[in-house]
PDB file of N, CA and C in Angstrom:
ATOM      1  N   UNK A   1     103.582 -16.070 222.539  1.00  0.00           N
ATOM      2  CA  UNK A   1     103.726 -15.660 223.946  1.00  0.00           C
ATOM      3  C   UNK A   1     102.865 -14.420 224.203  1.00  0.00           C
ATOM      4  N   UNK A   2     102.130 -14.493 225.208  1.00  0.00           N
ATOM      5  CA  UNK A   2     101.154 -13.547 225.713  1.00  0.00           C
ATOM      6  C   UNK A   2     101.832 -12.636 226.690  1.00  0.00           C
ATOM      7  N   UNK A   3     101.787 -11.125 226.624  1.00  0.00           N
ATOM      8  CA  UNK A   3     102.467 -10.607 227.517  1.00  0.00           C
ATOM      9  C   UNK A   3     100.790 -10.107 228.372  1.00  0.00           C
ATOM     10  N   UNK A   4     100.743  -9.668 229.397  1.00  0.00           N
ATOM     11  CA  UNK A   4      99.846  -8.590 230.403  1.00  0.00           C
ATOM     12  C   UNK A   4     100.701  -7.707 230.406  1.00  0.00           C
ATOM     13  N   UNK A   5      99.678  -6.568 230.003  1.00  0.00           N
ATOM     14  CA  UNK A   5      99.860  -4.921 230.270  1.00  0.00           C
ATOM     15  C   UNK A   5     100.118  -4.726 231.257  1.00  0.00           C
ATOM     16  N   UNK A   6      99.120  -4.762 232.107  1.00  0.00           N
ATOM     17  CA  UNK A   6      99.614  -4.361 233.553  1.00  0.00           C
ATOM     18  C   UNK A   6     100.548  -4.977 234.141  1.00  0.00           C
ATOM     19  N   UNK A   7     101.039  -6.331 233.869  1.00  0.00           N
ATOM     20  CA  UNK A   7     102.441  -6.541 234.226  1.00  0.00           C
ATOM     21  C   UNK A   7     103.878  -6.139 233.860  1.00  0.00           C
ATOM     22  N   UNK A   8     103.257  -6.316 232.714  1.00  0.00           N
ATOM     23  CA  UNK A   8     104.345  -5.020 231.749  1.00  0.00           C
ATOM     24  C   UNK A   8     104.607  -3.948 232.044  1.00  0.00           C
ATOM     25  N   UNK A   9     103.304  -3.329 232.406  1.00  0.00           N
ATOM     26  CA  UNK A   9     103.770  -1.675 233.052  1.00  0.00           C
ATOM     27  C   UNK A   9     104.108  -1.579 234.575  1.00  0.00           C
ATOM     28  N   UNK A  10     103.660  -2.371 234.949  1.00  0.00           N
ATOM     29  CA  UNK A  10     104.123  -2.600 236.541  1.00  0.00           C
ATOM     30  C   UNK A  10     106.208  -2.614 236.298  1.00  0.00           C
ATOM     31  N   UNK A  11     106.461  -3.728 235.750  1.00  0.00           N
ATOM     32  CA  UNK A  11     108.023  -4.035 235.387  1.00  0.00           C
ATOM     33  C   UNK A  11     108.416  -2.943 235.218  1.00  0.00           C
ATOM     34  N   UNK A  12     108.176  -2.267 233.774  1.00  0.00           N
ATOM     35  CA  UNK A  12     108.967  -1.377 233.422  1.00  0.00           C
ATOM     36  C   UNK A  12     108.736   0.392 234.564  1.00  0.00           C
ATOM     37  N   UNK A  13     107.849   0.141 235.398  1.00  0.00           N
ATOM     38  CA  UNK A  13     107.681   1.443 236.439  1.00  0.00           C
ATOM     39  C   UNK A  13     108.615   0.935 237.369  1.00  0.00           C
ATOM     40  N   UNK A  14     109.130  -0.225 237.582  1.00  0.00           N
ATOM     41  CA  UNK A  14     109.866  -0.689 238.535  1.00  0.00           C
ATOM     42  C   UNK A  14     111.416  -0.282 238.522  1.00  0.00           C
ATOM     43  N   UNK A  15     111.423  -0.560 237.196  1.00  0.00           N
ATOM     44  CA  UNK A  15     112.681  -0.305 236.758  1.00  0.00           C
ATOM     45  C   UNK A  15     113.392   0.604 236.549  1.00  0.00           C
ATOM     46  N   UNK A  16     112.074   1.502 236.347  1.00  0.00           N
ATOM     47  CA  UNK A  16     112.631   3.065 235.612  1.00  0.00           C
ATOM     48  C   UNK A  16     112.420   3.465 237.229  1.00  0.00           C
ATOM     49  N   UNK A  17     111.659   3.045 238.111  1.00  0.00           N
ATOM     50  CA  UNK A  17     111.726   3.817 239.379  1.00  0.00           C
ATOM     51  C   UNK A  17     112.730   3.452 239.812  1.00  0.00           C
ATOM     52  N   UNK A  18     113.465   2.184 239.817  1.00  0.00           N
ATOM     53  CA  UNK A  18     115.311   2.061 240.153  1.00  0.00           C
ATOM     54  C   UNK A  18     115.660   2.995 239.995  1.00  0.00           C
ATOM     55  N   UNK A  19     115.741   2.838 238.936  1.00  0.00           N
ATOM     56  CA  UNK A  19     116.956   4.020 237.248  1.00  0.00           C
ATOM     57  C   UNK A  19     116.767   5.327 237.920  1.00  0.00           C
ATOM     58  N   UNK A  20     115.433   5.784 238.764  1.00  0.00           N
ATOM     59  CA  UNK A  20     115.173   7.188 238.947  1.00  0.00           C
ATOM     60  C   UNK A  20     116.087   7.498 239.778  1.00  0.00           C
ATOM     61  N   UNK A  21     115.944   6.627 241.353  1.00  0.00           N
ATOM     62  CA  UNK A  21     115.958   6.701 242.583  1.00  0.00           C
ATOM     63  C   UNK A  21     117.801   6.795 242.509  1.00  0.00           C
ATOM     64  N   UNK A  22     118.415   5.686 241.649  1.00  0.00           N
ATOM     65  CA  UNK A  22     120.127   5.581 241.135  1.00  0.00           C
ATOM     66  C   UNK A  22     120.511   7.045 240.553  1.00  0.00           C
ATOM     67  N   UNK A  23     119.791   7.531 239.805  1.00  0.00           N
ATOM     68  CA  UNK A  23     120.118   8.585 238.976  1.00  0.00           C
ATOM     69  C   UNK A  23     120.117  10.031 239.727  1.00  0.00           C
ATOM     70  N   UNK A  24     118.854   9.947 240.753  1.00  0.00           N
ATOM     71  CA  UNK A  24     118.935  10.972 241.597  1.00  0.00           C
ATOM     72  C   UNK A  24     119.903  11.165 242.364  1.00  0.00           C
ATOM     73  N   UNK A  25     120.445   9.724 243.530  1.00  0.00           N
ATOM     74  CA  UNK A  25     121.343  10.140 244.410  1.00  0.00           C
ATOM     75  C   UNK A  25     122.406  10.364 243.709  1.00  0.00           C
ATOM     76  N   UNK A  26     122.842   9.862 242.783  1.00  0.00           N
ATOM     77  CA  UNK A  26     124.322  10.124 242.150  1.00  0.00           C
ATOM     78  C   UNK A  26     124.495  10.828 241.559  1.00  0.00           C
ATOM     79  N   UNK A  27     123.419  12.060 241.341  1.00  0.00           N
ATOM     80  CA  UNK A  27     123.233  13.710 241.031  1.00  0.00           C
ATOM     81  C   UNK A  27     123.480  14.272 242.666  1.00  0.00           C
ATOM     82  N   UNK A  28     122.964  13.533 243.660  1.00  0.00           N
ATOM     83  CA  UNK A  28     122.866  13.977 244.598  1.00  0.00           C
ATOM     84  C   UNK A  28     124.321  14.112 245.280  1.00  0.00           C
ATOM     85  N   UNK A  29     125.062  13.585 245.126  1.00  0.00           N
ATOM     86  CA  UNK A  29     126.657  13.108 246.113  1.00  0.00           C
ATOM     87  C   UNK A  29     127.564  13.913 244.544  1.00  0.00           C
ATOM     88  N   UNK A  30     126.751  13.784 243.414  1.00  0.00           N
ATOM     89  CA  UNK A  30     127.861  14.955 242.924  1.00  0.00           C
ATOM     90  C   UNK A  30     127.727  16.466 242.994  1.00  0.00           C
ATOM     91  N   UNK A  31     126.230  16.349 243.641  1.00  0.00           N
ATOM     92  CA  UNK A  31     126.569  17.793 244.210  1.00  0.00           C
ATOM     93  C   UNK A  31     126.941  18.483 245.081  1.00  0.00           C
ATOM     94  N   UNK A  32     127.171  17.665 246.342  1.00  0.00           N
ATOM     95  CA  UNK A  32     127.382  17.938 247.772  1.00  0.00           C
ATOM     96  C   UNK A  32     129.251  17.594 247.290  1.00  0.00           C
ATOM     97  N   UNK A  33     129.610  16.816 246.685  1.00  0.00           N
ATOM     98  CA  UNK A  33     131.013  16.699 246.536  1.00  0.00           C
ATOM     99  C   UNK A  33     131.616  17.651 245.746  1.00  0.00           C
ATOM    100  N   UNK A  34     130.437  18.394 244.686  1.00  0.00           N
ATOM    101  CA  UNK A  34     131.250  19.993 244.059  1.00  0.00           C
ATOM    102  C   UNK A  34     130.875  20.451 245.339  1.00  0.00           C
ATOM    103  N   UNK A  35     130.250  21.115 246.000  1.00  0.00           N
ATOM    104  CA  UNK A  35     130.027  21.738 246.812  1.00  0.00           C
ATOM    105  C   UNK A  35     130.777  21.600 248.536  1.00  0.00           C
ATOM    106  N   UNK A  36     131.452  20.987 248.803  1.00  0.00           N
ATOM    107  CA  UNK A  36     132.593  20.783 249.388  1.00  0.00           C
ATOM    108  C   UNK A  36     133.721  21.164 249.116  1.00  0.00           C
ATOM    109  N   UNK A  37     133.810  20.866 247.635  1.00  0.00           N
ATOM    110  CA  UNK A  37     135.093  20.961 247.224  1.00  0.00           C
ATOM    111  C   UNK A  37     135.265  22.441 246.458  1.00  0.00           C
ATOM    112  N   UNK A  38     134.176  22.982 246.510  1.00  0.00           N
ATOM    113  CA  UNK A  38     134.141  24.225 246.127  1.00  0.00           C
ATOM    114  C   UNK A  38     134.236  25.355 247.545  1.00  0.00           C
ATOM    115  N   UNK A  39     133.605  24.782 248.395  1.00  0.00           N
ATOM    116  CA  UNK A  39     133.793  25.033 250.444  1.00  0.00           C
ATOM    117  C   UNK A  39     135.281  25.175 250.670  1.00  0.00           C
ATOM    118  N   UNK A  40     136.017  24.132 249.927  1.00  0.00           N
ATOM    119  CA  UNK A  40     137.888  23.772 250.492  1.00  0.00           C
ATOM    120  C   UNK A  40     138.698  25.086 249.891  1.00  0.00           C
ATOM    121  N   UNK A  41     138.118  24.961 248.551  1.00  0.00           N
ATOM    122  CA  UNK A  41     138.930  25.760 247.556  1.00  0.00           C
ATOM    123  C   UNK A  41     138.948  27.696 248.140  1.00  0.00           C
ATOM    124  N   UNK A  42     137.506  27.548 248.235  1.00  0.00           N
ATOM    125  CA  UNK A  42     137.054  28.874 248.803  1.00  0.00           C
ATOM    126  C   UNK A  42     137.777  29.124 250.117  1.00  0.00           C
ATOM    127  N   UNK A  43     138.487  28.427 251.123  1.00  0.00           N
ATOM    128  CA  UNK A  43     138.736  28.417 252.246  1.00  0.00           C
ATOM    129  C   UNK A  43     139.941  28.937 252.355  1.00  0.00           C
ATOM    130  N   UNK A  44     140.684  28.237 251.136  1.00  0.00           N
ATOM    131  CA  UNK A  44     142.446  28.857 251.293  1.00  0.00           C
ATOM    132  C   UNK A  44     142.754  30.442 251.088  1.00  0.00           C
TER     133      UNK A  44
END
């Protein structure tokens, strides 16, 4: 079985650009959710 490089690297940029884009927002909403909840705490 013959693989192409450039299809190969195309795939795996695809994937890892998922993995990025997943990995970012769900850094992203856990920080706005400490940061809320650090807003509540601070409030009382």
């Amino acid at each position: 079985m013959e693989i192409d490089m450039d299809e190969m690297i195309f795939y795996i940029a695809k994937i890892t650009g998922i993995h990025f884009i997943l990995v970012a927002s769900v850094l992203d909403a856990e920080e706005m959710f400490l940061q809320s909840k650090g807003l509540l705490e601070g409030g009382r």
